[in-house]
Protein backbone atom coordinates (compact mmCIF):
# COMPACT_ATOMS: atom_id res chain seq x y z
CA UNK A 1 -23.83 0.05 -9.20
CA UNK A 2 -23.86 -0.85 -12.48
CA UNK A 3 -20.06 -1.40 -13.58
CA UNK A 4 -17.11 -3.53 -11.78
CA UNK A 5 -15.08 -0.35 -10.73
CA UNK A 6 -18.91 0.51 -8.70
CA UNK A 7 -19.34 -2.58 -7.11
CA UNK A 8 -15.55 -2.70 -5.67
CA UNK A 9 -15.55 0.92 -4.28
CA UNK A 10 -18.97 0.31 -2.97
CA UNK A 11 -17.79 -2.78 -1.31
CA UNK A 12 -14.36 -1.53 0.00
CA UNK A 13 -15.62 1.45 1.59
CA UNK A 14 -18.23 -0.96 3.51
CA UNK A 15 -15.32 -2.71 4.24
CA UNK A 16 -13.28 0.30 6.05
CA UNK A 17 -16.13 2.06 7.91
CA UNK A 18 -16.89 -1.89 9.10
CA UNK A 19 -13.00 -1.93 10.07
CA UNK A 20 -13.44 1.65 11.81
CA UNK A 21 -16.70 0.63 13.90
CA UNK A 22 -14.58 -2.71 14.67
CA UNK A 23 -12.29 -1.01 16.14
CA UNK A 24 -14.18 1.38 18.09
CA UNK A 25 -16.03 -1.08 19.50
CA UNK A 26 -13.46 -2.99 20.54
CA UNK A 27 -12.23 0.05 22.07
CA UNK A 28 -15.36 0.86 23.74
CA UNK A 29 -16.08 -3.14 24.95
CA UNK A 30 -12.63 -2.72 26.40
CA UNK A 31 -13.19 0.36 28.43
CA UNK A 32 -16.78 -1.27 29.58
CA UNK A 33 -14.66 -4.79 30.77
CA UNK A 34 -12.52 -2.32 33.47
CA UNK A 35 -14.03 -2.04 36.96
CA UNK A 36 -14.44 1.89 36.70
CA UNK A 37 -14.99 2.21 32.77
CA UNK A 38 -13.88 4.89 30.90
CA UNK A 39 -12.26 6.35 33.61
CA UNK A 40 -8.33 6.08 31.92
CA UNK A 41 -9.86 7.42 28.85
CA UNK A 42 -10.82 10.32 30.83
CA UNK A 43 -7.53 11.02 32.47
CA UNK A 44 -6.06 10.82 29.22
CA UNK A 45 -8.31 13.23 27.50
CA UNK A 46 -7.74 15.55 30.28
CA UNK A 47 -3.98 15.23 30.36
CA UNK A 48 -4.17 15.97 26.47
CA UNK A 49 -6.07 19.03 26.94
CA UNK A 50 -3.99 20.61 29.93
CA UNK A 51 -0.88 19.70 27.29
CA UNK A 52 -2.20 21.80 24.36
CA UNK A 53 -3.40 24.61 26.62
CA UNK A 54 0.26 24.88 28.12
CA UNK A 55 1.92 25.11 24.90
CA UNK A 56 3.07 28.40 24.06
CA UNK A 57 1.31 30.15 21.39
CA UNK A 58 3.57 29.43 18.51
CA UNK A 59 3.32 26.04 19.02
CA UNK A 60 -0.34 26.19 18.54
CA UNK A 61 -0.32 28.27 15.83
CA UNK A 62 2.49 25.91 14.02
CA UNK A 63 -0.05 22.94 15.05
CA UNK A 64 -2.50 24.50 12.94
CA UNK A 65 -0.76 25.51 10.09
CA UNK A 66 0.40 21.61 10.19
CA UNK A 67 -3.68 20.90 10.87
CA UNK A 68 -4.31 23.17 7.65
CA UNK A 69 -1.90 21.88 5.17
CA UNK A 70 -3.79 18.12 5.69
CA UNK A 71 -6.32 18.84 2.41
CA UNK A 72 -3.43 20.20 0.55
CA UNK A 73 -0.64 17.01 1.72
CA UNK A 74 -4.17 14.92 0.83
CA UNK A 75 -4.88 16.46 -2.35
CA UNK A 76 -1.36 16.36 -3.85
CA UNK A 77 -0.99 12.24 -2.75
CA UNK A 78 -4.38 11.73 -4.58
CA UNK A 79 -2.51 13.49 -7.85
CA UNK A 80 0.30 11.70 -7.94
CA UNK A 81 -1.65 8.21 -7.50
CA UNK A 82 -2.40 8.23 -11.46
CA UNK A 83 1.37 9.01 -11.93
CA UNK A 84 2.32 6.58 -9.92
CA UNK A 85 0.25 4.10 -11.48
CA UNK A 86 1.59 4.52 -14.78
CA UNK A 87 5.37 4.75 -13.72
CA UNK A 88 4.28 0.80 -12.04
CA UNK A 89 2.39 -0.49 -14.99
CA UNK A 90 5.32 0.68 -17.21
CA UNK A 91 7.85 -0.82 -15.79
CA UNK A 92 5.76 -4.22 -15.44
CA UNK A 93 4.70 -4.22 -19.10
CA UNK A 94 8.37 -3.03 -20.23
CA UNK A 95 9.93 -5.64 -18.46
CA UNK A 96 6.99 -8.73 -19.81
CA UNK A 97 8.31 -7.43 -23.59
CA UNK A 98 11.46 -7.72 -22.76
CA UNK A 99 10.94 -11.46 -21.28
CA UNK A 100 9.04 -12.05 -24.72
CA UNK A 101 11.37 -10.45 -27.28
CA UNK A 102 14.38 -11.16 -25.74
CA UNK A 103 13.57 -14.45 -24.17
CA UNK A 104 15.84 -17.01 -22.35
CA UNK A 105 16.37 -20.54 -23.59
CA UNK A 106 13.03 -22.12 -25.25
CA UNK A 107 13.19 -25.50 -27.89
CA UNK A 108 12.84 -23.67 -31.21
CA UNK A 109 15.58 -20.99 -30.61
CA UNK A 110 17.85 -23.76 -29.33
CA UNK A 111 16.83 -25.87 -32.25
CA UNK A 112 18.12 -22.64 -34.94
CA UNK A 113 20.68 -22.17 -33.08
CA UNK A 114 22.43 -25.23 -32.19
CA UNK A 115 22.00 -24.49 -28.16
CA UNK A 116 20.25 -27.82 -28.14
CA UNK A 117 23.04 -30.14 -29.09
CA UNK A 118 25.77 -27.70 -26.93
CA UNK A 119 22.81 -28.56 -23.74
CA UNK A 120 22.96 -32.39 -25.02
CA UNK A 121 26.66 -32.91 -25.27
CA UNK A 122 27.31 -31.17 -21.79
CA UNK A 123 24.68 -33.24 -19.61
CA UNK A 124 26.36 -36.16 -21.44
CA UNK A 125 29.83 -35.25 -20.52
CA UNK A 126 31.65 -33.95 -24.00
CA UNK A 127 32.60 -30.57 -24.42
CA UNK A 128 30.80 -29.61 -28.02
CA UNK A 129 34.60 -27.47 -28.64
């Protein structure tokens, strides 16, 4: 862990699995509160089980095609992400030059341009026309 990038993965992926256990023992402490612990879980586990052994066959097979294509659905998010990056940064940076070159009202530019005394003559009532 020698650079900045290091030390922020390092500590956000201490961060998630801590989020993860969090939750599962939350889950868990839960289940062990109930009078007959873990016993919904159970049922539920079951019911899901009886439901994926009654689907027909196609419906399985389509459930694993889905169940395959996960890497490749993963894989083409985590290419884009540098793309996606860019297209961002772009736009943020392309819109700060265009703050800076174009710019809205500042003291010198009015000064040049006599935007000062038009700003003046308004607040005090007269129309500079």
């Amino acid at each position: 862990m020698h650079t900045l990038f290091d030390f922020i993965t390092n500590v956000n992926g201490i961060q998630y699995i801590l989020a993860l256990l969090f939750i599962f023992g939350f889950i868990v402490f839960g289940e062990l509160m109930k009078p007959k612990p873990f016993e919904g879980l159970a049922k539920a586990v079951a019911e899901d089980i009886r439901f994926i052994r009654a689907q027909e066959k196609a419906a399985l097979i389509q459930l694993a095609k889905n169940a395959a294509m996960a890497p490749v659905y993963a894989v083409i998010y985590f290419a884009s992400l540098p793309v996606l990056f860019v297209q961002g940064m772009t736009t943020v940076v392309g819109k700060g030059l265009v703050d800076v070159s174009a710019g809205g009202w500042n003291p010198v530019r009015a000064y040049f341009t006599g935007r000062k005394k038009a700003k003046k003559a308004k607040k005090d009532g007269h129309d500079s026309k």
